[in-house]
PDB file of N, CA and C in Angstrom:
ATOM      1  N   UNK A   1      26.338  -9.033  -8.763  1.00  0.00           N
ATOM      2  CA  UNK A   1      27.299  -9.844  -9.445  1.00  0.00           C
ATOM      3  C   UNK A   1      28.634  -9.109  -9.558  1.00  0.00           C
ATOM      4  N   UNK A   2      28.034  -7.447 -10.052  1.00  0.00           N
ATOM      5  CA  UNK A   2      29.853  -6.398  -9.836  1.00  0.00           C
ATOM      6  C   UNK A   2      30.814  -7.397  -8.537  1.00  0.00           C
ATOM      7  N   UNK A   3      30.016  -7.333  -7.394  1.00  0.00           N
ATOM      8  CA  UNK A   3      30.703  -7.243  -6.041  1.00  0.00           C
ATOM      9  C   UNK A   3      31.316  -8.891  -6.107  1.00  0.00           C
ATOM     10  N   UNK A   4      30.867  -9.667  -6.439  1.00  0.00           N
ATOM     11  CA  UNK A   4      31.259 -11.658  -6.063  1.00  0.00           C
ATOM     12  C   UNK A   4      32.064 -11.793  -7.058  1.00  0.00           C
ATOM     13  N   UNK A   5      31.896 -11.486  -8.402  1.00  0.00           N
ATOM     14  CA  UNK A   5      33.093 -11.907  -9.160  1.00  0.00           C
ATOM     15  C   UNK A   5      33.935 -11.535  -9.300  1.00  0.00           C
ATOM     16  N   UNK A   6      35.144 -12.808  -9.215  1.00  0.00           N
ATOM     17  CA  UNK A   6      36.914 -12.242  -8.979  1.00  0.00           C
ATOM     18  C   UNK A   6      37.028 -11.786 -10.537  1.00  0.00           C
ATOM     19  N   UNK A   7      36.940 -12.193 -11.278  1.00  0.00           N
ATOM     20  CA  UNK A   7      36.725 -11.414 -12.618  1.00  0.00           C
ATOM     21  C   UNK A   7      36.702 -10.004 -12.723  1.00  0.00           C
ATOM     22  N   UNK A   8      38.251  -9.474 -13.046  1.00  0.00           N
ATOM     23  CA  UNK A   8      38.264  -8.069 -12.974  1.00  0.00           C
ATOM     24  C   UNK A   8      37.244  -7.659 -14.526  1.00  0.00           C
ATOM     25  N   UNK A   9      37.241  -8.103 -15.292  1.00  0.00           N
ATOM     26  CA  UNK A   9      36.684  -7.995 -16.300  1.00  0.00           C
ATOM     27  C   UNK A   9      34.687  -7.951 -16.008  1.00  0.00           C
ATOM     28  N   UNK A  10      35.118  -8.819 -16.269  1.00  0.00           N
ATOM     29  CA  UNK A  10      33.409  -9.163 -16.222  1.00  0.00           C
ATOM     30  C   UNK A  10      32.819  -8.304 -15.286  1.00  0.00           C
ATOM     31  N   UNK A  11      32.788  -8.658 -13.925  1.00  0.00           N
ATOM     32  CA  UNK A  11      32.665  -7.801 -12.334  1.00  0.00           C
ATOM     33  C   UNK A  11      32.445  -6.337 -12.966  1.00  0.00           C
ATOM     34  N   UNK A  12      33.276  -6.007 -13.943  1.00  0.00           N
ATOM     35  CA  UNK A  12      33.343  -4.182 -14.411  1.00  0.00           C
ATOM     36  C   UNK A  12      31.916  -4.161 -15.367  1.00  0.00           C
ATOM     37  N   UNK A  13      32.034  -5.285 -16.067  1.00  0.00           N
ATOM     38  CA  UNK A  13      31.213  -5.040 -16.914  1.00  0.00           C
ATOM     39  C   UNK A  13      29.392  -5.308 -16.277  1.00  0.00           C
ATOM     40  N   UNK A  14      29.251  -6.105 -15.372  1.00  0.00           N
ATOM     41  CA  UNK A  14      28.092  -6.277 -14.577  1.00  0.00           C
ATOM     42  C   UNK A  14      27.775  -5.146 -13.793  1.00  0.00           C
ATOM     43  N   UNK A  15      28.934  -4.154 -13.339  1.00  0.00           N
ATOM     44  CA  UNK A  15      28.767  -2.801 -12.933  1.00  0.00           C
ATOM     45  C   UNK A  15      28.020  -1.625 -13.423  1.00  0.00           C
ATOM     46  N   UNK A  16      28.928  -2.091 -14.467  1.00  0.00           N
ATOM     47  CA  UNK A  16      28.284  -1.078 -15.587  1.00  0.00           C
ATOM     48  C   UNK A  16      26.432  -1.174 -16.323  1.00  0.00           C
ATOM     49  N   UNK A  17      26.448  -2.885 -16.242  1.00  0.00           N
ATOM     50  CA  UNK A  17      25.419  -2.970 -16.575  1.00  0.00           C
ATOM     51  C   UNK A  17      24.009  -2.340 -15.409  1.00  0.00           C
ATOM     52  N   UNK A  18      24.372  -2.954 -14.067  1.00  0.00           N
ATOM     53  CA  UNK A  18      23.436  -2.462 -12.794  1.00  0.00           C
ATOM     54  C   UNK A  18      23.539  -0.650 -13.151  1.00  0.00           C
ATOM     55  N   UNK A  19      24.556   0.104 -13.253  1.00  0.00           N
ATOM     56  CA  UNK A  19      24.073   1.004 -13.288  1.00  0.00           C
ATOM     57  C   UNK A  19      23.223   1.773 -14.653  1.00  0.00           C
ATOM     58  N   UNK A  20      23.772   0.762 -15.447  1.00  0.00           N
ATOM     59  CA  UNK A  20      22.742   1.084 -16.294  1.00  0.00           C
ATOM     60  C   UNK A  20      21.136   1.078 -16.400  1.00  0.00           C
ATOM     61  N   UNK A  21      20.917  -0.204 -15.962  1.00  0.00           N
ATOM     62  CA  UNK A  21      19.606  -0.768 -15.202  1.00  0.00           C
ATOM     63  C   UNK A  21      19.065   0.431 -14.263  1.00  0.00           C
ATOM     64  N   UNK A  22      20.086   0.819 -12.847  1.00  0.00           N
ATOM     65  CA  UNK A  22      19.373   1.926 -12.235  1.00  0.00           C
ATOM     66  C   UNK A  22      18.667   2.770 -13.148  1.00  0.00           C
ATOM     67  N   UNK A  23      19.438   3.324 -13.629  1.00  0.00           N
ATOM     68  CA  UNK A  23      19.114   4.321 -14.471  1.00  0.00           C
ATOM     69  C   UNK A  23      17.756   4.577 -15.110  1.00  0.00           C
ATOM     70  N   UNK A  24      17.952   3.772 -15.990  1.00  0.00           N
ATOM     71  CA  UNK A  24      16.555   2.896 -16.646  1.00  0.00           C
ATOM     72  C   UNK A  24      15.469   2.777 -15.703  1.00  0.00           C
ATOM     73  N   UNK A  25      15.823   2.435 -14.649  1.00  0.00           N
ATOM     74  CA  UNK A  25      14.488   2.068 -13.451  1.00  0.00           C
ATOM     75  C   UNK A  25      13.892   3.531 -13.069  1.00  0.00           C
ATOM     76  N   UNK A  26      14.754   4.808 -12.702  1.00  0.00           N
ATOM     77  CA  UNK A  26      14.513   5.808 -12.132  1.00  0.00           C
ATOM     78  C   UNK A  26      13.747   6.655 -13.532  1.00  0.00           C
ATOM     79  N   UNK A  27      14.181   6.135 -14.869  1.00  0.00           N
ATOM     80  CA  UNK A  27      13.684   6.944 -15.934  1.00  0.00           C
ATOM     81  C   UNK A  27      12.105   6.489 -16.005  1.00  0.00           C
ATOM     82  N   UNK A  28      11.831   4.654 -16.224  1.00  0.00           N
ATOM     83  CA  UNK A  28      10.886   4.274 -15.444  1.00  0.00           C
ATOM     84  C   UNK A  28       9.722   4.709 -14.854  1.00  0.00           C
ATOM     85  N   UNK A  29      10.366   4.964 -13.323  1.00  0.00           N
ATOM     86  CA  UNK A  29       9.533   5.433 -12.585  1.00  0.00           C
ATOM     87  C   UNK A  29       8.857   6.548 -12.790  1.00  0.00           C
ATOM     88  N   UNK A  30       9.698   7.708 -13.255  1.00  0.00           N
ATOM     89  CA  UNK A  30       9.062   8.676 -13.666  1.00  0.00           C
ATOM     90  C   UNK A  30       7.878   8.685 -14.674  1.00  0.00           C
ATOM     91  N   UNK A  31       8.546   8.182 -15.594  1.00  0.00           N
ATOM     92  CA  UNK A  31       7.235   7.959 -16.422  1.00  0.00           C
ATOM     93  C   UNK A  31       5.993   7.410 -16.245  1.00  0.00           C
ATOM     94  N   UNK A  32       6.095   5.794 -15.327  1.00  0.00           N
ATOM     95  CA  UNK A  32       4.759   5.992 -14.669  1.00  0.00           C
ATOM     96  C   UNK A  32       3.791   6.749 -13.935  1.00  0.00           C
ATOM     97  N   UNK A  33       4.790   7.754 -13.568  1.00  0.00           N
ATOM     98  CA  UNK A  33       4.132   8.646 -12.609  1.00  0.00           C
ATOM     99  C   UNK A  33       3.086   9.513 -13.146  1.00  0.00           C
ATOM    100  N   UNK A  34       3.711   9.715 -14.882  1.00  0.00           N
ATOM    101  CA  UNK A  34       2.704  10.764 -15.626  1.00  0.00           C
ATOM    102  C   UNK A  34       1.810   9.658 -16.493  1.00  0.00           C
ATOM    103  N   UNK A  35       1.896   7.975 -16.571  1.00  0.00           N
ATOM    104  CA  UNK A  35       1.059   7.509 -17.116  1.00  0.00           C
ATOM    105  C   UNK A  35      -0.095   6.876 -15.953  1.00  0.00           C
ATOM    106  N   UNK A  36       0.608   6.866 -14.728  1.00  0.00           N
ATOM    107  CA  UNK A  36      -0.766   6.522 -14.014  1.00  0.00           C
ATOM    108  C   UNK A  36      -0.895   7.538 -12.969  1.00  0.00           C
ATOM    109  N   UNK A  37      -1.899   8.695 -13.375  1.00  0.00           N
ATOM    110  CA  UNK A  37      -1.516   9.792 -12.389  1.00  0.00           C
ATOM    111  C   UNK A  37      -2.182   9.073 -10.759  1.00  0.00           C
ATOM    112  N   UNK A  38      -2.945   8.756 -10.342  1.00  0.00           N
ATOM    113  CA  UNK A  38      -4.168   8.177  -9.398  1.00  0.00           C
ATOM    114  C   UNK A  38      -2.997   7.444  -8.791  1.00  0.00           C
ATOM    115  N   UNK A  39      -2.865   7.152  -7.528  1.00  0.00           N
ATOM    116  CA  UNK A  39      -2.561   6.391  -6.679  1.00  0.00           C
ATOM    117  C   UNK A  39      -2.725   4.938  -6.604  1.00  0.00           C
ATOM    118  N   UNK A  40      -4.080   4.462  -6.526  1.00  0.00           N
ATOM    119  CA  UNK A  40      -4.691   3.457  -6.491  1.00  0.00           C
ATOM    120  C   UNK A  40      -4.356   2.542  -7.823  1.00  0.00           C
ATOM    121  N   UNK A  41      -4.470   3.140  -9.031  1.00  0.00           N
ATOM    122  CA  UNK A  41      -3.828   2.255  -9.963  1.00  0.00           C
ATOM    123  C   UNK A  41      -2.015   2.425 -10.093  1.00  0.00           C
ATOM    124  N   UNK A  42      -1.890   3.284 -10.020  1.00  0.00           N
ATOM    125  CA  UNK A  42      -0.096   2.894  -9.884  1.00  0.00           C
ATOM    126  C   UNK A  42       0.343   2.003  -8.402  1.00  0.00           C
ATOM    127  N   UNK A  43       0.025   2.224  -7.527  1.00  0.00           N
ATOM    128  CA  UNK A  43      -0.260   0.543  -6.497  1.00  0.00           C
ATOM    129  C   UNK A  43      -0.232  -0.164  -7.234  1.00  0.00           C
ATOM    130  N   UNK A  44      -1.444  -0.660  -7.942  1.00  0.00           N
ATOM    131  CA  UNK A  44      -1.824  -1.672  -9.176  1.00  0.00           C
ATOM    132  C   UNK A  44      -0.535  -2.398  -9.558  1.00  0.00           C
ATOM    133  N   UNK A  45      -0.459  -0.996 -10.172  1.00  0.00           N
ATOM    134  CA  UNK A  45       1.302  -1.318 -11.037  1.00  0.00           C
ATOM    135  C   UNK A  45       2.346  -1.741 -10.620  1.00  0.00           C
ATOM    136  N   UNK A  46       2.305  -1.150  -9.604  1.00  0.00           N
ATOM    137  CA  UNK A  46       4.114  -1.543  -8.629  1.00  0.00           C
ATOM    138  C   UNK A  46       4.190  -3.015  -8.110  1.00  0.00           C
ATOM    139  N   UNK A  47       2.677  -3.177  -7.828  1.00  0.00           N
ATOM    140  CA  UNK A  47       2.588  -4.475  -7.371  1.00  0.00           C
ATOM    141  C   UNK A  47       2.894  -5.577  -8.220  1.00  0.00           C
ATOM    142  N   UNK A  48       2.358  -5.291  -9.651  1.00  0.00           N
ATOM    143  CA  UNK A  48       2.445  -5.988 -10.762  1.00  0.00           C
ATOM    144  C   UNK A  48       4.268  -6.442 -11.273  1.00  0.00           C
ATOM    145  N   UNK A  49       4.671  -5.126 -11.054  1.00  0.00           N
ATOM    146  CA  UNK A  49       5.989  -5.343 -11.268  1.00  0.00           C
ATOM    147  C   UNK A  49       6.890  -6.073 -10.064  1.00  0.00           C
ATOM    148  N   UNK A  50       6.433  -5.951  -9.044  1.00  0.00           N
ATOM    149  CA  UNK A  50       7.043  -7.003  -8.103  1.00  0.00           C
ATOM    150  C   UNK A  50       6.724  -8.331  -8.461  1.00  0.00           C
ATOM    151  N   UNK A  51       5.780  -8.504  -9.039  1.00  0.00           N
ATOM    152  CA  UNK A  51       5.651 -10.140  -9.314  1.00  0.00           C
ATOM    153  C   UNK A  51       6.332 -10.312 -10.605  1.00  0.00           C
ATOM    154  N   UNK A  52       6.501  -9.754 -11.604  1.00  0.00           N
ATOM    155  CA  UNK A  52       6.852  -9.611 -12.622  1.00  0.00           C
ATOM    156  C   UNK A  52       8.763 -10.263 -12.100  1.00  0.00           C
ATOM    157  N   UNK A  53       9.507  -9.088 -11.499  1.00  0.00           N
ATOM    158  CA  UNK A  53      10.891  -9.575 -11.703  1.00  0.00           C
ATOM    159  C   UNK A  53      10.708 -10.904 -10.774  1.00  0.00           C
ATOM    160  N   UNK A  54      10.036 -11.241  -9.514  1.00  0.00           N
ATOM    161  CA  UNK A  54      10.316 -12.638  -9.024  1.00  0.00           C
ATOM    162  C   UNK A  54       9.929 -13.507 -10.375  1.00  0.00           C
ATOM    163  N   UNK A  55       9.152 -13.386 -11.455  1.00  0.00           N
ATOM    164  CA  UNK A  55       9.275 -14.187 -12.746  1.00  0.00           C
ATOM    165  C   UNK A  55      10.494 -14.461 -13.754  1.00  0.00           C
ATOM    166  N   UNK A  56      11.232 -12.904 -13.470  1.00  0.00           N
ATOM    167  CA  UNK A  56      12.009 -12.976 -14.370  1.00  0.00           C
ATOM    168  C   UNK A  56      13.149 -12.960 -13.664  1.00  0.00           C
ATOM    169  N   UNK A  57      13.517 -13.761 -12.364  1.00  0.00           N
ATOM    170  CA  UNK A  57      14.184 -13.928 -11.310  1.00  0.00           C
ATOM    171  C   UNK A  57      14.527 -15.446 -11.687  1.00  0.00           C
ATOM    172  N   UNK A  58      13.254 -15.703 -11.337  1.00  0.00           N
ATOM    173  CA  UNK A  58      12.903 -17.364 -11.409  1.00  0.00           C
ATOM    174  C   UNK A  58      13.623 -18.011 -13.072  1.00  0.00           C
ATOM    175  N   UNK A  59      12.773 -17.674 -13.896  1.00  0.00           N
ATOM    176  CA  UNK A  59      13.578 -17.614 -15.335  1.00  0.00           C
ATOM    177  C   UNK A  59      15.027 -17.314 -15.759  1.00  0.00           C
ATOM    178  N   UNK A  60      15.501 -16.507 -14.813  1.00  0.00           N
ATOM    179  CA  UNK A  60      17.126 -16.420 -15.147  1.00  0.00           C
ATOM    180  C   UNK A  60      17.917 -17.348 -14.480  1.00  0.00           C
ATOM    181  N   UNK A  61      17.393 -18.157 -12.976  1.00  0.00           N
ATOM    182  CA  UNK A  61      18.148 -19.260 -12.764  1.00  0.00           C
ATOM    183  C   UNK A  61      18.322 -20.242 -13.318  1.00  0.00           C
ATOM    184  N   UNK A  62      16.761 -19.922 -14.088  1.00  0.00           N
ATOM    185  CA  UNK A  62      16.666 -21.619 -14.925  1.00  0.00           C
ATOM    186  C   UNK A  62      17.706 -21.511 -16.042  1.00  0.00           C
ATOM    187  N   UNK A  63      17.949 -20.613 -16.520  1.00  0.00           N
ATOM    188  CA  UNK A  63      19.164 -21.062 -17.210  1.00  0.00           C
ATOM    189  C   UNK A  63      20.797 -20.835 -16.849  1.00  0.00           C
ATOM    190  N   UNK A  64      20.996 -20.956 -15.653  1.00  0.00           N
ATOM    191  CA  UNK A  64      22.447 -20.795 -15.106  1.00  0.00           C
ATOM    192  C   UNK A  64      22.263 -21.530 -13.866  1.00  0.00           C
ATOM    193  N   UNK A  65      23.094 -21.446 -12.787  1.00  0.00           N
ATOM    194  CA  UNK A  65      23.933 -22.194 -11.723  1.00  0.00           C
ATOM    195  C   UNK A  65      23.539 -20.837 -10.636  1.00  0.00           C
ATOM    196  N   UNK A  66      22.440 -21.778 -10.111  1.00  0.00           N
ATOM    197  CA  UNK A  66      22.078 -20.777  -8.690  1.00  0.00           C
ATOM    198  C   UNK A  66      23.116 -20.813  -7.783  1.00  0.00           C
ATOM    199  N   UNK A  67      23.622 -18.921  -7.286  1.00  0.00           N
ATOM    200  CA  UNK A  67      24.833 -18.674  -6.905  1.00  0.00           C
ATOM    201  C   UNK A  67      23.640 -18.162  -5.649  1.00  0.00           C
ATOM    202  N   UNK A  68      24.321 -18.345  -4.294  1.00  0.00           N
ATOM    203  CA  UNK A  68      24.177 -18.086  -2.745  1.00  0.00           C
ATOM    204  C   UNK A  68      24.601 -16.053  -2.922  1.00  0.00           C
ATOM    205  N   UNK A  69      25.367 -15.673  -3.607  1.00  0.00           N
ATOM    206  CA  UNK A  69      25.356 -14.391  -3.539  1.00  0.00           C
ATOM    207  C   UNK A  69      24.579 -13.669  -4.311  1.00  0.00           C
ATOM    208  N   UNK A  70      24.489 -14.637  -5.235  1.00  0.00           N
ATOM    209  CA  UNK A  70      23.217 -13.910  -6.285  1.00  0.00           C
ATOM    210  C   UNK A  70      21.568 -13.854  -5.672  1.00  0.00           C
ATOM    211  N   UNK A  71      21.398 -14.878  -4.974  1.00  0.00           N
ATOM    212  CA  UNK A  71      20.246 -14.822  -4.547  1.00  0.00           C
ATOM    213  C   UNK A  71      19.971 -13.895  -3.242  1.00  0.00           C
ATOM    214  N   UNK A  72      21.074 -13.817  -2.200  1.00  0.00           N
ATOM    215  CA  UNK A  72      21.229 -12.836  -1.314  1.00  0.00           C
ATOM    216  C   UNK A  72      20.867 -11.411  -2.090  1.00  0.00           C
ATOM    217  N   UNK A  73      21.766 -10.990  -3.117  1.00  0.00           N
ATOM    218  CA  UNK A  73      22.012  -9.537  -4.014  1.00  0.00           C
ATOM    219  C   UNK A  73      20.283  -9.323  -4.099  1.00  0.00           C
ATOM    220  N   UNK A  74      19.545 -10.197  -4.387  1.00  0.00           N
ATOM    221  CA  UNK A  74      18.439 -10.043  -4.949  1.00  0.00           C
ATOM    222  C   UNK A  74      17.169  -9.871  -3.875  1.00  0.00           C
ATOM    223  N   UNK A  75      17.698 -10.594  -2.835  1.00  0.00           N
ATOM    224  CA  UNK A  75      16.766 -10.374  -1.095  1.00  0.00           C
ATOM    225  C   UNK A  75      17.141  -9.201  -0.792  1.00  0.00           C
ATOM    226  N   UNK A  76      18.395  -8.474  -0.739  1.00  0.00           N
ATOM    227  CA  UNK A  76      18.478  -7.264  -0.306  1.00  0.00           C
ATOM    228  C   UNK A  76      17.695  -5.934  -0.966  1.00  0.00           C
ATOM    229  N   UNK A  77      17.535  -6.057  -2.166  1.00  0.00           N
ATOM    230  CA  UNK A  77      17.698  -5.449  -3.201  1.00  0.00           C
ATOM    231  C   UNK A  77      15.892  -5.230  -3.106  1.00  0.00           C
ATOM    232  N   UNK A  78      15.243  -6.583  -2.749  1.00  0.00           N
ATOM    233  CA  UNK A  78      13.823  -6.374  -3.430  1.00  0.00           C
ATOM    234  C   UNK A  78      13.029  -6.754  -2.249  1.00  0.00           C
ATOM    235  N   UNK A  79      13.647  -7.306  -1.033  1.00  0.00           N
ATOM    236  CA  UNK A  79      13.259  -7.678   0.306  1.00  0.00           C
ATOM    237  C   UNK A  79      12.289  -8.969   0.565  1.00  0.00           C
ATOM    238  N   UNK A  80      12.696  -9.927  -0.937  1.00  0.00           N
ATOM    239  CA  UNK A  80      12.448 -11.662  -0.697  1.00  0.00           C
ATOM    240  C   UNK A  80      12.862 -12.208   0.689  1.00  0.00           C
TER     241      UNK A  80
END
């Protein structure tokens, strides 16, 4: 969303938010790493969470105006 909106404002502030999000994701990851030490169940997990954001993918259009760049951002990103 940083990158599509002409919104110098906003665009900054969706920036800020994704990298915040990274962040969060990589802190995340780590931590699963020491809560599911085994392979086989952190699979489990990752898998779980892939279905998880196409839920909470699905749920965020429903309340806004499905954008062609937003949904691209999100194929690249997660490989829909």
């Amino acid at each position: 969303m940083a990158d599509v909106i002409e919104d110098e404002f906003i665009s900054t502030r969706y920036a800020k938010i994704a990298k915040d999000e990274g962040f969060h994701s990589t802190i995340g990851a780590m931590k699963l790493e020491t809560l599911v030490g085994d392979a086989e169940t952190q699979a489990r997990v990752e898998a779980l969470v892939s279905e998880m954001r196409k839920d909470l993918y699905d749920i965020s259009c429903k309340n806004t105006t499905a954008a062609v760049a937003g949904k691209q951002l999100v194929a690249d990103a997660y490989g829909w």
